[in-house]
C-alpha atoms as a PDB file:
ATOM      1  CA  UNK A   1      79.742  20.628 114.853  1.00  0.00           C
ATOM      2  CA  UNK A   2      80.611  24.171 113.551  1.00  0.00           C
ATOM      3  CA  UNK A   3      76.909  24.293 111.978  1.00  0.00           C
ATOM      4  CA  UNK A   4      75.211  23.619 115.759  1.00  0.00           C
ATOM      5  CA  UNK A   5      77.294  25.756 117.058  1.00  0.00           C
ATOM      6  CA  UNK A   6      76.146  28.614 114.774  1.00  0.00           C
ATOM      7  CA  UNK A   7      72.604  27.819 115.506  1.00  0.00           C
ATOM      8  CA  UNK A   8      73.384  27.775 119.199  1.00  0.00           C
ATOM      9  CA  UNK A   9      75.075  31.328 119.092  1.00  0.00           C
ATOM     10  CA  UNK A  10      71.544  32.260 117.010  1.00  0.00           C
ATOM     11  CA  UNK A  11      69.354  31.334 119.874  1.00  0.00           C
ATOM     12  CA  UNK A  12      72.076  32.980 122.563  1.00  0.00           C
ATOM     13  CA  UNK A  13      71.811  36.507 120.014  1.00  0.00           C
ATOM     14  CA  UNK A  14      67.796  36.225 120.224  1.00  0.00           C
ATOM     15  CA  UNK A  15      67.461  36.192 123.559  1.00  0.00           C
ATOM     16  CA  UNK A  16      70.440  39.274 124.081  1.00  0.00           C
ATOM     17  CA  UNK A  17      67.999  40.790 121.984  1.00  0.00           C
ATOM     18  CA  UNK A  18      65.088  39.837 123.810  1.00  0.00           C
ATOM     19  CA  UNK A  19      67.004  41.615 126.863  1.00  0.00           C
ATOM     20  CA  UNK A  20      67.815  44.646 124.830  1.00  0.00           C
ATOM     21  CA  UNK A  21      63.940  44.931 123.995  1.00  0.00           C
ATOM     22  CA  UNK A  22      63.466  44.784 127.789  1.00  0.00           C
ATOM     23  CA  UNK A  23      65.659  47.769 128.585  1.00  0.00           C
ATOM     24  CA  UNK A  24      68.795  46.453 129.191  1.00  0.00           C
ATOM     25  CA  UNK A  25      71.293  46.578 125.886  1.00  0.00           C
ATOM     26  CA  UNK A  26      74.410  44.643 126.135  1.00  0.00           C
ATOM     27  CA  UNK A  27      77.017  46.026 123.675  1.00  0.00           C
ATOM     28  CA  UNK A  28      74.363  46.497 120.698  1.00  0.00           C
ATOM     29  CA  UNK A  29      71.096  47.230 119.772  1.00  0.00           C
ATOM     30  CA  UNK A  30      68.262  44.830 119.609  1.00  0.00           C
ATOM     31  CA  UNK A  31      67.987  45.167 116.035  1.00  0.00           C
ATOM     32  CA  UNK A  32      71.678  44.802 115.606  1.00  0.00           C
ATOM     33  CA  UNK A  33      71.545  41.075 117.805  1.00  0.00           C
ATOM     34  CA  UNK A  34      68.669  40.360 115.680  1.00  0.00           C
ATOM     35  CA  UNK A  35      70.315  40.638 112.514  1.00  0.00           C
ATOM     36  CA  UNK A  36      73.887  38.717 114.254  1.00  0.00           C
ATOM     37  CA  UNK A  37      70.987  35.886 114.777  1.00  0.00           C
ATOM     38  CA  UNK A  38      69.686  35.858 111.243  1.00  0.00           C
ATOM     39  CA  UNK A  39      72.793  35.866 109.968  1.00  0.00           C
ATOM     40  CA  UNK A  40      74.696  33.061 112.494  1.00  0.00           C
ATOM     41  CA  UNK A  41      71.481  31.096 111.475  1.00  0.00           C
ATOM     42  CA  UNK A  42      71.735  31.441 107.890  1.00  0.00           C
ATOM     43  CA  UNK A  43      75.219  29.909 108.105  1.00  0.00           C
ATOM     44  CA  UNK A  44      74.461  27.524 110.347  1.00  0.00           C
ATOM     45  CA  UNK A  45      71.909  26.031 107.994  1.00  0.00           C
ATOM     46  CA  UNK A  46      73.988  26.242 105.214  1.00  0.00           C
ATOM     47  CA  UNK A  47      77.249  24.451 107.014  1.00  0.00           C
ATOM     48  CA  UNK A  48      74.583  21.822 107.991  1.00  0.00           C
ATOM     49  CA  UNK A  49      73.278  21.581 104.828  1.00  0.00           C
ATOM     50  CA  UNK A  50      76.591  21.125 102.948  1.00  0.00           C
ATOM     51  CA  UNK A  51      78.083  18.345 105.976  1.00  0.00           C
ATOM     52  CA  UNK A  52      75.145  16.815 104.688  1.00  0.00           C
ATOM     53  CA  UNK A  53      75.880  16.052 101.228  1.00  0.00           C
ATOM     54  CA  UNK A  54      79.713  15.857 101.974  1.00  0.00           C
ATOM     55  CA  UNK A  55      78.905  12.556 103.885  1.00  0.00           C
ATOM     56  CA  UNK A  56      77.306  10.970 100.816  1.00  0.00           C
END
């Protein structure tokens, strides 16, 4: 669950940044929501990948 929700909060930070490129910056840059996406999916991968091999 935590893992989705990381990946969902990825996708939300791309398209913030998305706005940002458009002219409109909520709280930070585009780069800056770029690099909160990378990183939110990064963990979200690896949280999914380790609920994976805890259920084995």
């Amino acid at each position: 669950m935590v893992g989705k929700l990381f990946i969902y909060a990825s996708i939300g930070s791309v398209i913030l940044a998305f706005m940002g490129a458009l002219g409109t910056d909520f709280w930070l840059a585009s780069t800056q929501w770029m690099l909160v996406g990378l990183t939110l999916a990064i963990w979200g991968v690896f949280v999914l990948i380790e609920a994976q091999f805890r259920i084995r």
